[in-house]
Protein backbone atom coordinates (compact mmCIF):
# COMPACT_ATOMS: atom_id res chain seq x y z
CA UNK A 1 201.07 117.98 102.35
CA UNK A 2 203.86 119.11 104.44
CA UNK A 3 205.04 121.29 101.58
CA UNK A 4 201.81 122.31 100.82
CA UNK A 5 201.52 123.95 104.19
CA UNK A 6 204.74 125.47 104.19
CA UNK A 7 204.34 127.34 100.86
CA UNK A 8 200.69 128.83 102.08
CA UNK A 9 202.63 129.67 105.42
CA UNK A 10 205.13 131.60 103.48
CA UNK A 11 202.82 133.10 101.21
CA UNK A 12 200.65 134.56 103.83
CA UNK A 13 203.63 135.85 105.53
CA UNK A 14 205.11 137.69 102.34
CA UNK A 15 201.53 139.16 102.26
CA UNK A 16 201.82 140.55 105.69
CA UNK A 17 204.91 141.91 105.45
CA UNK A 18 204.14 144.20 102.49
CA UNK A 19 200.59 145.39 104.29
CA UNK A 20 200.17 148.69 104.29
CA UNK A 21 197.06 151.60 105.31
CA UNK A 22 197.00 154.85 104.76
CA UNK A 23 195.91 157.15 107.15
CA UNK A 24 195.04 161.06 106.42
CA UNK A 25 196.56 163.25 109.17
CA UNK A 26 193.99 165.74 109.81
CA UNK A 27 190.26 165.67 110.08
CA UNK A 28 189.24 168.69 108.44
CA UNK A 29 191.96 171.57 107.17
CA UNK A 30 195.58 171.22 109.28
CA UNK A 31 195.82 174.53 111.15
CA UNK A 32 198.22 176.23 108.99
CA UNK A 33 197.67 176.37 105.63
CA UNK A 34 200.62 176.49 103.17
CA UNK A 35 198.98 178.17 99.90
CA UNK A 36 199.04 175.25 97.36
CA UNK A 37 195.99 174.54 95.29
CA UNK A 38 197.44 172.48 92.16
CA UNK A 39 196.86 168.49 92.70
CA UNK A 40 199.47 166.47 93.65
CA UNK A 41 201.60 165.54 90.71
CA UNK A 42 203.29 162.44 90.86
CA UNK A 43 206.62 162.17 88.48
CA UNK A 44 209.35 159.29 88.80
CA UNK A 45 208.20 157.94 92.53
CA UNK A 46 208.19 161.46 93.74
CA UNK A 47 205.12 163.78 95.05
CA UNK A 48 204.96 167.37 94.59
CA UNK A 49 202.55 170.17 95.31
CA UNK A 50 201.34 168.07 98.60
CA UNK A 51 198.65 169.81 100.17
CA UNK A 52 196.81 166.77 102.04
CA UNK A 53 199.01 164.93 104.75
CA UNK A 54 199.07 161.12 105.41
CA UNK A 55 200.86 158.50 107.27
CA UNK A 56 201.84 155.18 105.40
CA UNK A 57 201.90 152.72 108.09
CA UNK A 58 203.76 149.52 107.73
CA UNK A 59 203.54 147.27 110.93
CA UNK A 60 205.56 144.11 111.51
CA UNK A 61 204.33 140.61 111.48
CA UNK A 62 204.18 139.51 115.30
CA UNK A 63 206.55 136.80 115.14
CA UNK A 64 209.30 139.16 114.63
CA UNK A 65 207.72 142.68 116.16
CA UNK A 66 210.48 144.55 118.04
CA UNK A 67 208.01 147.19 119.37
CA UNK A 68 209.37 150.35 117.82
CA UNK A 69 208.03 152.45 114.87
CA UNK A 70 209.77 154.51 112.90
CA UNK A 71 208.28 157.77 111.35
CA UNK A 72 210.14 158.40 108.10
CA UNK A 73 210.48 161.57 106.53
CA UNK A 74 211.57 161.14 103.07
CA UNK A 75 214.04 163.80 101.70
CA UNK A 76 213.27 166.19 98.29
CA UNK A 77 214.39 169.67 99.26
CA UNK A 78 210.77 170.92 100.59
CA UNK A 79 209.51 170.65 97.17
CA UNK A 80 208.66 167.10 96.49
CA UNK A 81 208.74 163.92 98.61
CA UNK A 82 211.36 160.56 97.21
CA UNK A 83 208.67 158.39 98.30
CA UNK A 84 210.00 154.89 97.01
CA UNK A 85 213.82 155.22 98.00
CA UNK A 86 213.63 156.99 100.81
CA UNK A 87 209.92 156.10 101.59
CA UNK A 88 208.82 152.68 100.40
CA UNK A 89 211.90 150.72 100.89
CA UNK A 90 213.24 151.80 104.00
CA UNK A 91 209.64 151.28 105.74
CA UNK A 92 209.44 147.83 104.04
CA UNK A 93 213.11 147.31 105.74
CA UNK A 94 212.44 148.11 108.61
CA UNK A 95 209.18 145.89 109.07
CA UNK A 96 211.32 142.88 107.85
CA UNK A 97 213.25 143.80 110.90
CA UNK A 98 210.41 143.56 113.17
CA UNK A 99 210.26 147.55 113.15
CA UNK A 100 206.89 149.66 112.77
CA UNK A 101 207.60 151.73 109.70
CA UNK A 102 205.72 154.67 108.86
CA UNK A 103 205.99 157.08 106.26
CA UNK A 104 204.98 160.84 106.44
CA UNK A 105 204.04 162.30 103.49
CA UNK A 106 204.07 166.23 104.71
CA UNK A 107 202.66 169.22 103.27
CA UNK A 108 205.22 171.43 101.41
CA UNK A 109 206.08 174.98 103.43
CA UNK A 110 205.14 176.49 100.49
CA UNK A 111 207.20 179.86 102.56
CA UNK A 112 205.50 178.82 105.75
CA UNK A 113 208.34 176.73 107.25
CA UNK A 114 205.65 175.68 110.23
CA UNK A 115 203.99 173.12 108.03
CA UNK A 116 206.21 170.32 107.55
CA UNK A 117 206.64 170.16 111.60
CA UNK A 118 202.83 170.44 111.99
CA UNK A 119 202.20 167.13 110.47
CA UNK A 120 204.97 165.45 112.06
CA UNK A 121 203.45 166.55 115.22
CA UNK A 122 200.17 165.52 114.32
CA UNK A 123 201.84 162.16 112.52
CA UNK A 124 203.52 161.69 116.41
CA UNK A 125 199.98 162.14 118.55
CA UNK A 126 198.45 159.22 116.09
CA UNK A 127 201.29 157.12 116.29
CA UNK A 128 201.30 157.37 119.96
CA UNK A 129 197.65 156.94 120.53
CA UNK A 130 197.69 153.53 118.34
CA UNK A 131 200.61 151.97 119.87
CA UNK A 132 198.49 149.70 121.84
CA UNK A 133 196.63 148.94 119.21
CA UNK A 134 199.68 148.49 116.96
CA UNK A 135 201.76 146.49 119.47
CA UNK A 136 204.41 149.10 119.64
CA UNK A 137 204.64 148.84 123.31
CA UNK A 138 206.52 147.29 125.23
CA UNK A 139 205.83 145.14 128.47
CA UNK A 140 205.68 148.26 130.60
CA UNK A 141 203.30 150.17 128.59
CA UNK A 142 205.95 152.72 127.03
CA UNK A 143 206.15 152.89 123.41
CA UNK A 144 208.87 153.47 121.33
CA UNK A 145 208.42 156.17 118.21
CA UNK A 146 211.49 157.83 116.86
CA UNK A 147 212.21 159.63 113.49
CA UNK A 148 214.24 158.76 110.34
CA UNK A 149 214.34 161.50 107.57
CA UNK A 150 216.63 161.71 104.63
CA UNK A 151 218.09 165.20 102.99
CA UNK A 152 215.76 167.81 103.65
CA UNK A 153 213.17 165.02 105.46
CA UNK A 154 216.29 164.94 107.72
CA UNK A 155 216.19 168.37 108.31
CA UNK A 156 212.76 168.04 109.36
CA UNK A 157 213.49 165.31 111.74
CA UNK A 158 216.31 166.83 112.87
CA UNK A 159 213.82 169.97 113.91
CA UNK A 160 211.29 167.40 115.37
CA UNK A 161 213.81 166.23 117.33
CA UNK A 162 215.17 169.62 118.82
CA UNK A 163 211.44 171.56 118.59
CA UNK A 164 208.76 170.59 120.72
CA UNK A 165 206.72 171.44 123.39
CA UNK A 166 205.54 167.64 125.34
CA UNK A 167 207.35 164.52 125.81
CA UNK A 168 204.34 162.93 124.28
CA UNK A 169 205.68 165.09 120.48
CA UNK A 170 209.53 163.86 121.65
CA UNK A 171 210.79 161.67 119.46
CA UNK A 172 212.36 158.54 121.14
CA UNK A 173 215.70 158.47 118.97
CA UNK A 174 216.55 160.04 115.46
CA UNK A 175 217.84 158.58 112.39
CA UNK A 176 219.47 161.05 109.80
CA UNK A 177 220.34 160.32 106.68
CA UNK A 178 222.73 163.14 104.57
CA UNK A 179 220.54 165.57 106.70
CA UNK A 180 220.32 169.14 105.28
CA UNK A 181 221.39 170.61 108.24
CA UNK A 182 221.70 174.67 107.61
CA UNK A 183 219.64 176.89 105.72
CA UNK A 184 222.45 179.18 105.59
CA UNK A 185 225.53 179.59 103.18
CA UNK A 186 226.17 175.96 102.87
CA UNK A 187 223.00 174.62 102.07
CA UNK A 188 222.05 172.56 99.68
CA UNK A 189 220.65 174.63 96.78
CA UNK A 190 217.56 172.37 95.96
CA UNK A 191 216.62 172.66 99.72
């Protein structure tokens, strides 16, 4: 019976731990607009032509909830988003650590380099405004939200962490992974 018990426990945990929602960013059209019409195409775990933001939020089990999130920005030189590598997997490592992880999926710029940082802005005020509701607080009421992004998502959370205008769109700390970080001579072609 004992082991019974055990292997329900477990299963219910793995369960947990892989939970996920997704969450659309904006109610309505995001304020700027960057020009794309195609659908989404989806080719080898990566999304191009994104035109609708979301948040993929994986929270942690209590038992082990460190009460942080992470917004991830997955890398793809503004084009198209790696959303298993540096999406998928990270977030699920990060709630196996007890860690909030939540993946943006932004709009392409499309050649209006505003958009990305729109919906991480937007991706920030939600996070923020659940983090009671998430448990992402800690005993003092302050929550904890920083940024992770990867290549050209770590660009983009290198910006988010340099270009805001409220503590409340701050991010906490920054993560960045073979950041793209120059637009100039030396950048990264597919970027």
């Amino acid at each position: 019976m004992k082991n019974l018990f055990l292997i329900l426990f477990l299963f219910a945990y793995m369960l947990n731990m892989n939970a996920q929602t997704t969450i659309r960013l904006w109610e309505g059209n995001p304020p700027t607009d960057n020009g794309l019409t195609e659908q989404e195409v989806i080719t080898d775990e990566r999304i191009s032509g994104v035109s609708v933001p979301e948040i993929i939020v994986y929270l942690p089990n209590e038992e082990v909830n460190k009460k942080i999130a992470v917004i991830i920005c997955p890398g793809g030189g503004y084009a198209r988003l790696a959303m298993d590598h540096e999406g998928h997997q990270f977030a699920k490592w990060l709630q196996s650590q007890g860690i909030a992880g939540i993946i943006l999926k932004y709009r392409m710029p499309n050649q209006h380099k505003e958009v990305p940082l729109e919906d991480f802005h937007q991706a920030m005020r939600y996070v923020r405004s659940k983090a009671v509701e998430w448990n992402i607080v800690d005993a003092n009421m302050e929550s904890k939200v920083g940024v992770a992004g990867f290549s050209a998502g770590g660009h983009l959370a290198s910006t988010a962490s340099t270009h805001y205008n409220s503590s409340e769109l701050r991010p906490d700390f920054s993560i960045l992974f073979y950041p793209v970080i120059t637009m100039g001579q030396y950048t990264h072609e597919g970027s």
